[in-house]
C-alpha atoms as a PDB file:
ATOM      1  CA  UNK A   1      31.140 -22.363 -67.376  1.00  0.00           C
ATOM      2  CA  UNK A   2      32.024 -25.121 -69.470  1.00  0.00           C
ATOM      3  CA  UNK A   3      34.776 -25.730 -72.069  1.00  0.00           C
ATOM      4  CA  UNK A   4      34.800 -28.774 -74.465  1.00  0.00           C
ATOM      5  CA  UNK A   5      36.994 -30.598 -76.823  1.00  0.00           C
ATOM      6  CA  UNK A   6      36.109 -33.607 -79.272  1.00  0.00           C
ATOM      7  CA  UNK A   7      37.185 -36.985 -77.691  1.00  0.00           C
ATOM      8  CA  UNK A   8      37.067 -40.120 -79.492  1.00  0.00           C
ATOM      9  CA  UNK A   9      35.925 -42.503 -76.152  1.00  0.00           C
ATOM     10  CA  UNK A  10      34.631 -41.509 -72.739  1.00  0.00           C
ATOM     11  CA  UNK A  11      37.254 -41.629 -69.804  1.00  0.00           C
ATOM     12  CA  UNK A  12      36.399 -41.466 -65.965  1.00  0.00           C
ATOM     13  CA  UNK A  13      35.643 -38.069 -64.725  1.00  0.00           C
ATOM     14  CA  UNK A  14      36.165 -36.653 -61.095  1.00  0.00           C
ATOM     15  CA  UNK A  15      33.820 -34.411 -58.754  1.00  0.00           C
ATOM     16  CA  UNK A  16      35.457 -31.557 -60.692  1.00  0.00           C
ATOM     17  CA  UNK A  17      35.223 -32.726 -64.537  1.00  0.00           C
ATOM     18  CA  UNK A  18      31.603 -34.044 -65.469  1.00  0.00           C
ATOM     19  CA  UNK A  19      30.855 -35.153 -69.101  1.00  0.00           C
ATOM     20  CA  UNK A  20      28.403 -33.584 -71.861  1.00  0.00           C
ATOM     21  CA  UNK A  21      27.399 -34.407 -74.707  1.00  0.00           C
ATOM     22  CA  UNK A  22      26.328 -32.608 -77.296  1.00  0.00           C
ATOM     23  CA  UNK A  23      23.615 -34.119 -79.698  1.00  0.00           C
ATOM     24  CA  UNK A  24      23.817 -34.184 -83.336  1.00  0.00           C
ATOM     25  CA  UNK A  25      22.096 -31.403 -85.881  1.00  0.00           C
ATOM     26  CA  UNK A  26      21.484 -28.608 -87.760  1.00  0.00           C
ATOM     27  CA  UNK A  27      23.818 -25.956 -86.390  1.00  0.00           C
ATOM     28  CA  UNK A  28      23.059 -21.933 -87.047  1.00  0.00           C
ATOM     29  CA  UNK A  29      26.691 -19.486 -86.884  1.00  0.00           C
ATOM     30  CA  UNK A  30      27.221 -16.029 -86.853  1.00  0.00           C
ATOM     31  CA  UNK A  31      30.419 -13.956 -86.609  1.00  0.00           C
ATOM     32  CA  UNK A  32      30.288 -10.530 -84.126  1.00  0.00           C
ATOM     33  CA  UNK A  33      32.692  -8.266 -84.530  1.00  0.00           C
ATOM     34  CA  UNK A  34      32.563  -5.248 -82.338  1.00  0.00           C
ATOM     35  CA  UNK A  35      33.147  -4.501 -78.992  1.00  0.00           C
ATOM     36  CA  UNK A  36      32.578  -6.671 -76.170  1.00  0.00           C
ATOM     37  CA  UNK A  37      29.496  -4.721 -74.714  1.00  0.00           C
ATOM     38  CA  UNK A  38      27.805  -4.854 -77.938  1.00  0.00           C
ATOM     39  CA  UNK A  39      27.622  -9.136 -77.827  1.00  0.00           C
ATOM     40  CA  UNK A  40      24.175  -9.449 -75.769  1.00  0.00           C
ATOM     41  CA  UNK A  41      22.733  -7.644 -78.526  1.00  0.00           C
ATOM     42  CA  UNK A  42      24.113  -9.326 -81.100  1.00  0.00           C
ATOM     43  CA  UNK A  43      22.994 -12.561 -79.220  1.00  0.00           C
ATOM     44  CA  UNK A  44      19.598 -11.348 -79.226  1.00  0.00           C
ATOM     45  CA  UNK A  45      19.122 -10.430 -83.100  1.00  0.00           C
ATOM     46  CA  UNK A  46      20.675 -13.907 -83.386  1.00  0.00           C
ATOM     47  CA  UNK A  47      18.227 -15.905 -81.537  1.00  0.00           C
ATOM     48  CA  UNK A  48      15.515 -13.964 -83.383  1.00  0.00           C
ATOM     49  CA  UNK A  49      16.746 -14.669 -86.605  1.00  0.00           C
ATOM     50  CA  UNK A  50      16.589 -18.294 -85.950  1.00  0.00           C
ATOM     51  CA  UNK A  51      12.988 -18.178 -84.973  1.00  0.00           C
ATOM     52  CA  UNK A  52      12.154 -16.154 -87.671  1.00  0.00           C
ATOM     53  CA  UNK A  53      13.553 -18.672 -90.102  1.00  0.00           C
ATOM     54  CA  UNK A  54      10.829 -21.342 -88.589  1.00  0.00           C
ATOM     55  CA  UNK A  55      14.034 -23.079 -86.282  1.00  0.00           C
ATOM     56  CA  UNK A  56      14.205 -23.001 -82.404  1.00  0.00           C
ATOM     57  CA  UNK A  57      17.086 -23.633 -80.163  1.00  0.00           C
ATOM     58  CA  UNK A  58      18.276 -26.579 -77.801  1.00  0.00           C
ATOM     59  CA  UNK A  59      20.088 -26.123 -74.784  1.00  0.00           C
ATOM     60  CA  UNK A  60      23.085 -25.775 -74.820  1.00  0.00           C
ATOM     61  CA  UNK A  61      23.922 -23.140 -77.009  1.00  0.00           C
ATOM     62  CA  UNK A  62      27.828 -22.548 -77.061  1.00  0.00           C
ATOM     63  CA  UNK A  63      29.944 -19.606 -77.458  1.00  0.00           C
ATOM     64  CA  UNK A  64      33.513 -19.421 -79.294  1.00  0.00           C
ATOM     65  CA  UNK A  65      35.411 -16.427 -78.610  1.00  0.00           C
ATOM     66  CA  UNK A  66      38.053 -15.492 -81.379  1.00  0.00           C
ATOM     67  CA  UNK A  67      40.103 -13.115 -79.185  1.00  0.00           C
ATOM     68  CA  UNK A  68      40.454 -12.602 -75.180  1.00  0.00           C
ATOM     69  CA  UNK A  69      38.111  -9.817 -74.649  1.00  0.00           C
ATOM     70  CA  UNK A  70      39.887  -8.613 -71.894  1.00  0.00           C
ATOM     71  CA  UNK A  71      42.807  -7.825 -74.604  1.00  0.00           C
ATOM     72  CA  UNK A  72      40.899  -5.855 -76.921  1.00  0.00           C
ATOM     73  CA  UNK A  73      41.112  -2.253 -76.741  1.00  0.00           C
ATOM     74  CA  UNK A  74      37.560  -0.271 -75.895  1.00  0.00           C
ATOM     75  CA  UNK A  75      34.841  -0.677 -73.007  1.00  0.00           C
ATOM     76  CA  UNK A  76      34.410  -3.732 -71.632  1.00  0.00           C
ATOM     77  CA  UNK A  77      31.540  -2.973 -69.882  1.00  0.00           C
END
């Protein structure tokens, strides 16, 4: 797991922080709204759409979540 913030310089890291960066682009968004279960679906007919469209990915793709899953009513399985 990662999580990331903009930074304006690079500062030391330790064992347990490690830097990434991110390389400059086109970017392709979506917006799922349903229940949790439903996302590696919705992932899927993402990823497709992009290809379809002529584009391919780069690694690594990120995730923003909106809302805590775990606080959203319905399965979370």
């Amino acid at each position: 797991m990662a999580a990331g913030a903009p930074v304006v310089s690079v500062t030391e890291t330790t064992g347990e922080i490690s830097e990434l960066e991110l390389a400059g682009g086109k970017v392709a968004s979506a917006v799922y709204t349903g229940p949790y279960n439903g996302m590696p679906g919705a992932w899927n007919e993402f990823m497709k759409a992009i290809l379809a469209q002529g584009e391919k990915t780069v690694e690594p793709c990120w995730e923003e979540y909106l809302v805590d899953p775990s606080n959203e009513p319905g399965d979370t399985k």
